[in-house]
Protein backbone atom coordinates (compact mmCIF):
# COMPACT_ATOMS: atom_id res chain seq x y z
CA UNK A 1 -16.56 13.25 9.20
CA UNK A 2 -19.17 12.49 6.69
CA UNK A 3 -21.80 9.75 7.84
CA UNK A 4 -22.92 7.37 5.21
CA UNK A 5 -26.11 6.97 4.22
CA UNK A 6 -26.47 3.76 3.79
CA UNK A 7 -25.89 1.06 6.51
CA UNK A 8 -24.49 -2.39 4.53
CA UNK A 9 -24.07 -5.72 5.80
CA UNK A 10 -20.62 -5.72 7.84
CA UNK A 11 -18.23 -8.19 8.82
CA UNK A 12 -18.79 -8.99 12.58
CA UNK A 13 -16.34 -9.61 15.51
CA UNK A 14 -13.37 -7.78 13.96
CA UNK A 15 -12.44 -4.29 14.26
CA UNK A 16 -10.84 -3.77 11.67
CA UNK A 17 -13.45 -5.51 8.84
CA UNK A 18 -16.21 -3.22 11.17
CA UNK A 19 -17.15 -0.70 8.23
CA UNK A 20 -16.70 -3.03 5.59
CA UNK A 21 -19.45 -4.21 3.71
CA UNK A 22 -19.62 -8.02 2.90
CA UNK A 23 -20.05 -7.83 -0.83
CA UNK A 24 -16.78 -5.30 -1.18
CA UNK A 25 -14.67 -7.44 0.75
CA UNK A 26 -15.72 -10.84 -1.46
CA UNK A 27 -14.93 -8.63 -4.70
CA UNK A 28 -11.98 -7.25 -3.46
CA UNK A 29 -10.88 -10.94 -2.79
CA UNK A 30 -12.01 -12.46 -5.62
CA UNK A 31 -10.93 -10.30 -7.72
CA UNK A 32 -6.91 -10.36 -6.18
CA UNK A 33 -7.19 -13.94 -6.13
CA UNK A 34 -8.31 -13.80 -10.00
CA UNK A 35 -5.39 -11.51 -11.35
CA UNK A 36 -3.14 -13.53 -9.28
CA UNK A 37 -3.56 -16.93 -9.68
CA UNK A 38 -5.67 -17.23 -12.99
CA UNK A 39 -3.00 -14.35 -15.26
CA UNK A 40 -3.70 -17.34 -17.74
CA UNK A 41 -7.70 -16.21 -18.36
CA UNK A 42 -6.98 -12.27 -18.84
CA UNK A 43 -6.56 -11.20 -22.49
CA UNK A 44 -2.97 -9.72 -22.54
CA UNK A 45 -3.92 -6.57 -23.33
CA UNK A 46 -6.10 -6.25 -20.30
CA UNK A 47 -3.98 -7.46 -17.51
CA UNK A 48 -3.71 -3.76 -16.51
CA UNK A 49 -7.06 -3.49 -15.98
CA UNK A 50 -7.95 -6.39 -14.07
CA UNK A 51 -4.90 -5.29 -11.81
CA UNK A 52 -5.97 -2.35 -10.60
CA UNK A 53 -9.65 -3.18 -10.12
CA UNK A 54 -8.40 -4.29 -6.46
CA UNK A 55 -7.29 -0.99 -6.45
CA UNK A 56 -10.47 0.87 -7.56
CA UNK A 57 -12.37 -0.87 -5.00
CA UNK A 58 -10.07 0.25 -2.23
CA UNK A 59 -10.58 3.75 -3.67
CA UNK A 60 -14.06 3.27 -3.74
CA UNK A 61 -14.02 2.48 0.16
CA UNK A 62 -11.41 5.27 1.08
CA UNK A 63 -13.70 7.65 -0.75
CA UNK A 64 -17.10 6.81 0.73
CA UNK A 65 -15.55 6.04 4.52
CA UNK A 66 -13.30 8.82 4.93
CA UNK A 67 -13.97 12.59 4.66
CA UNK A 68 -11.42 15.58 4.47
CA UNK A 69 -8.00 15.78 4.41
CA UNK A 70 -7.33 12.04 4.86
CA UNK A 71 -10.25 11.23 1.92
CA UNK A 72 -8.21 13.44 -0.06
CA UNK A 73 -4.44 12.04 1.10
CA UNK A 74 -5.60 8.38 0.97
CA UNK A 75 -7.51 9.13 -2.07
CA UNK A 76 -4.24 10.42 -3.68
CA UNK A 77 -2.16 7.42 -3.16
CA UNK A 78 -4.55 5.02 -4.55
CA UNK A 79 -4.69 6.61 -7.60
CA UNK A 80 -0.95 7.29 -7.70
CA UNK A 81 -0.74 3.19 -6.89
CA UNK A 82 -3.37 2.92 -9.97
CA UNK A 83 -1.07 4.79 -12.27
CA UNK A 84 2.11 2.83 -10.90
CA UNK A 85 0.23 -0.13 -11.58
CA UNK A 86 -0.50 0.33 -15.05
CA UNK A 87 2.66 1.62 -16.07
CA UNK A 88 4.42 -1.66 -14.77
CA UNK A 89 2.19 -3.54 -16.67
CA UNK A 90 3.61 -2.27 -19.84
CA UNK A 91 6.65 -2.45 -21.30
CA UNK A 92 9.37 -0.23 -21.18
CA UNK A 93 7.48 2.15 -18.51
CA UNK A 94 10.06 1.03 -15.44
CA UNK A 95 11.01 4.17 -14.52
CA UNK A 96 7.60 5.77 -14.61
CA UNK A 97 5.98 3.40 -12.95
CA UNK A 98 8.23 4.23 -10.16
CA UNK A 99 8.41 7.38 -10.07
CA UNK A 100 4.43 7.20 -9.73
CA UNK A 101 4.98 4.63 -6.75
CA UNK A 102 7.53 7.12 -4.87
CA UNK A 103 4.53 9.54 -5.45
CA UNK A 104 2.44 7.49 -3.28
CA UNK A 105 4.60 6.83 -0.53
CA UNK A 106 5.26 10.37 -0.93
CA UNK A 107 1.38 11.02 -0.19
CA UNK A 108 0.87 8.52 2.62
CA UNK A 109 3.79 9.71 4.19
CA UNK A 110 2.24 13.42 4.67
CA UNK A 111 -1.60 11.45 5.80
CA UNK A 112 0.59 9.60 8.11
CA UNK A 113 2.59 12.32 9.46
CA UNK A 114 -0.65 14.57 9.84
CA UNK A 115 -1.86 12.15 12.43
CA UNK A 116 1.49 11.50 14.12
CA UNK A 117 1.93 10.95 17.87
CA UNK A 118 5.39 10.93 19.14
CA UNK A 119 6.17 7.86 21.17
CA UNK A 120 9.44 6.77 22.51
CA UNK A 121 8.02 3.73 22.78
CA UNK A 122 7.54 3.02 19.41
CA UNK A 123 11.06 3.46 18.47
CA UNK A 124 11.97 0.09 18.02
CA UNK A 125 9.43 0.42 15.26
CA UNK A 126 11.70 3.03 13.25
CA UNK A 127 14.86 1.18 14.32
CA UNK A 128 13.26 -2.38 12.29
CA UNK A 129 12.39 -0.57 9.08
CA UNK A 130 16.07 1.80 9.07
CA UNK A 131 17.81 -2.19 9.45
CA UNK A 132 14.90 -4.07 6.54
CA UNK A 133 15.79 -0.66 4.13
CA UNK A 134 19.93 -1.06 4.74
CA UNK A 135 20.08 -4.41 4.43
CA UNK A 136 17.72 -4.00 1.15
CA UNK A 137 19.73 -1.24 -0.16
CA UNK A 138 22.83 -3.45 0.43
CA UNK A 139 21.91 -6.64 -1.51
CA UNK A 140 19.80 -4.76 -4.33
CA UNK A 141 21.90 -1.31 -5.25
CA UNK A 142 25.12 -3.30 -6.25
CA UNK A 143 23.49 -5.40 -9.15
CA UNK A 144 20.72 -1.85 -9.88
CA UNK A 145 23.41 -0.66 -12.45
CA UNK A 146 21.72 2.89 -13.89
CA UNK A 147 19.20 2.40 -11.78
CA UNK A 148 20.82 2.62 -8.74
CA UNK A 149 19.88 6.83 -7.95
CA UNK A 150 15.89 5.91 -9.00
CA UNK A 151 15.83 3.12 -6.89
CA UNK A 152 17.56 4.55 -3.63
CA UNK A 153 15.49 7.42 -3.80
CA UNK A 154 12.37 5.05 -3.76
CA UNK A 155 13.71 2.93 -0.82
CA UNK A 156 14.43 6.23 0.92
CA UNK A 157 10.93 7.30 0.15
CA UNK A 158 9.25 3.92 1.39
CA UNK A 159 11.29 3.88 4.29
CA UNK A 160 10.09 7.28 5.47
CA UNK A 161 6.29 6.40 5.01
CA UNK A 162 6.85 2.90 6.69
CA UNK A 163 8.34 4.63 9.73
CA UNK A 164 6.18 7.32 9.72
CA UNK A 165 2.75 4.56 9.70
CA UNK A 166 4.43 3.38 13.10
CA UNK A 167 3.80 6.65 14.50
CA UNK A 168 0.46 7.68 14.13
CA UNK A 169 -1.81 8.68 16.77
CA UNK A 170 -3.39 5.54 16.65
CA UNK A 171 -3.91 2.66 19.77
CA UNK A 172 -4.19 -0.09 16.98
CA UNK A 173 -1.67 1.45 14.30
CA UNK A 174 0.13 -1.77 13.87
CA UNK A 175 -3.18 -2.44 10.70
CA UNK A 176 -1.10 0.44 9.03
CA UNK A 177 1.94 -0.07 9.82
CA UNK A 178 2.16 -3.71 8.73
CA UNK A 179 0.75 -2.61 5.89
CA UNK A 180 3.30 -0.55 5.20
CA UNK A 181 6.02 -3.05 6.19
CA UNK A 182 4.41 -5.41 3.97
CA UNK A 183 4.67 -2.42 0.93
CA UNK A 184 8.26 -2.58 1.34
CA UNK A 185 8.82 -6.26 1.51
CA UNK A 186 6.46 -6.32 -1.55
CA UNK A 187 8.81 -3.71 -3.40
CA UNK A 188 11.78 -5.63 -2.68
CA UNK A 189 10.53 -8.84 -4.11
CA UNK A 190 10.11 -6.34 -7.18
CA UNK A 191 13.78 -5.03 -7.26
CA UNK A 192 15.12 -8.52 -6.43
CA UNK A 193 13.16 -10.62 -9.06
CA UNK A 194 14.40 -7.83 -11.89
CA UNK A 195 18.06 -6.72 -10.86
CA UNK A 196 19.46 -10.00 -8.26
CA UNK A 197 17.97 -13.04 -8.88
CA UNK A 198 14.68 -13.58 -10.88
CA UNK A 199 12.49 -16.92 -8.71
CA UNK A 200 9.93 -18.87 -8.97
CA UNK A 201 6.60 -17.94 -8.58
CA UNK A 202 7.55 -14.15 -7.93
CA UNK A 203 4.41 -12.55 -9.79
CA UNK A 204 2.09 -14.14 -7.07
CA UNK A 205 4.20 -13.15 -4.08
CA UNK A 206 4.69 -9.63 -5.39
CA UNK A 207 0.90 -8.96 -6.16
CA UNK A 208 0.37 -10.94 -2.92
CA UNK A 209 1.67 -9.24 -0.49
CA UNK A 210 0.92 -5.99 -2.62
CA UNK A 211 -2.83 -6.11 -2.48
CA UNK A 212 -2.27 -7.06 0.96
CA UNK A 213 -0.37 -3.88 2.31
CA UNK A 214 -2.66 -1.80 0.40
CA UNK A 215 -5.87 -3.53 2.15
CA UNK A 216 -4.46 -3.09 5.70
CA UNK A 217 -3.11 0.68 5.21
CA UNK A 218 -6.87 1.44 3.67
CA UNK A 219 -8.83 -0.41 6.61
CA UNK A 220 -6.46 0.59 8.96
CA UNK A 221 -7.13 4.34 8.10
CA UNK A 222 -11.06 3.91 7.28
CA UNK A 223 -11.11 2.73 10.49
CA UNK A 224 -9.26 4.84 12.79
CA UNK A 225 -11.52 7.76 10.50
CA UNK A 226 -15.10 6.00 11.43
CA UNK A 227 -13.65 6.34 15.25
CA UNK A 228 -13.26 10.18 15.07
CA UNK A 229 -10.10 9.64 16.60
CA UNK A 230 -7.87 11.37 13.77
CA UNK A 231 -6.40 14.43 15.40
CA UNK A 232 -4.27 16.94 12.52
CA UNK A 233 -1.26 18.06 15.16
């Protein structure tokens, strides 16, 4: 693993905020916080922008903290989240934008699975997301009309990478994989708000709990990476 050259100003007494510096983490804040709960300020025709600069920061990170196959893998499914990002913001771009999203989870499945561990143990682990993805499928395919092949192939997709993050040869891969978890329940708000039941205030849970998952799967990988403990099986 590459070293970096620089030593910034890090976040002390948790593990998983070790190798990040103060500055990213207030921007990466800030600027969720802004595309979430000020949509009001942002130009219309900018909004895509502004919601992938969380994003771009997280990319920054994965790029400069990891090295290798997992820079490349996490690397990957950023930008694939970027893409999915901006083609949700615009109209008519549905399908695409999904089909960019199954992309990633496509991605972080494989950086996942390189660094599996089998564990019995962690079985129950499979067992939770196989019940949350049934029980999705069940509520959301019936009222997904046309949509219903596109979106089980996504759930099937998200399921696999959310099951494979509880795997990984990791002693604290619960960062990931509740990141992951969080990804799916994040997802779901999506599908629910546009084919069951649109709610209030569903733009700031969605984008909530989405920059959210993709914080914890990033730090949870940068993390395990600065460790050395990644093993390819």
């Amino acid at each position: 693993m590459t070293t970096p050259t620089t030593t910034p100003t890090h976040i002390p007494g948790n593990p998983i905020l070790a190798q990040v510096p103060m500055l990213w983490l207030v921007a990466f804040v800030g600027f969720s916080l802004f595309y979430i709960a000020l949509p009001g300020l942002i130009p219309t025709g900018w909004r895509w922008l502004f919601k992938i600069i969380p994003i771009a920061l997280l990319l920054f990170l994965a790029l400069t903290r990891t090295a290798g196959r997992v820079r490349t893998l996490l690397g990957l499914g950023l930008m694939l989240s970027a893409i999915g990002d901006v083609l949700l913001a615009m109209d008519g771009l549905f399908v695409q934008g999904l089909a960019a999203f199954l992309l990633a989870q496509v991605t972080y499945t494989v950086l996942f699975v390189s660094q599996r561990r089998w564990q019995s143990r962690r079985l129950p682990w499979a067992a939770l997301i196989l019940v949350y993805g049934l029980v999705c499928m069940l509520v959301i395919l019936p009222a997904a009309g046309d949509m219903q092949l596109p979106v089980t192939a996504y759930m099937i997709a998200i399921s696999l990478m959310a099951i494979a993050a509880g795997f990984r040869n990791d002693q604290q891969f619960l960062w990931v994989a509740m990141g992951a978890l969080i990804f799916m329940i994040s997802d779901t708000l999506i599908a629910v708000e546009r084919f069951v039941s649109p709610f209030a205030y569903s733009g700031i849970a969605v984008m909530g709990t989405y920059y959210c998952a993709q914080l914890l799967i990033c730090l949870g990988i940068v993390r395990h990476s600065s460790t050395g403990q990644e093993k390819f099986l």
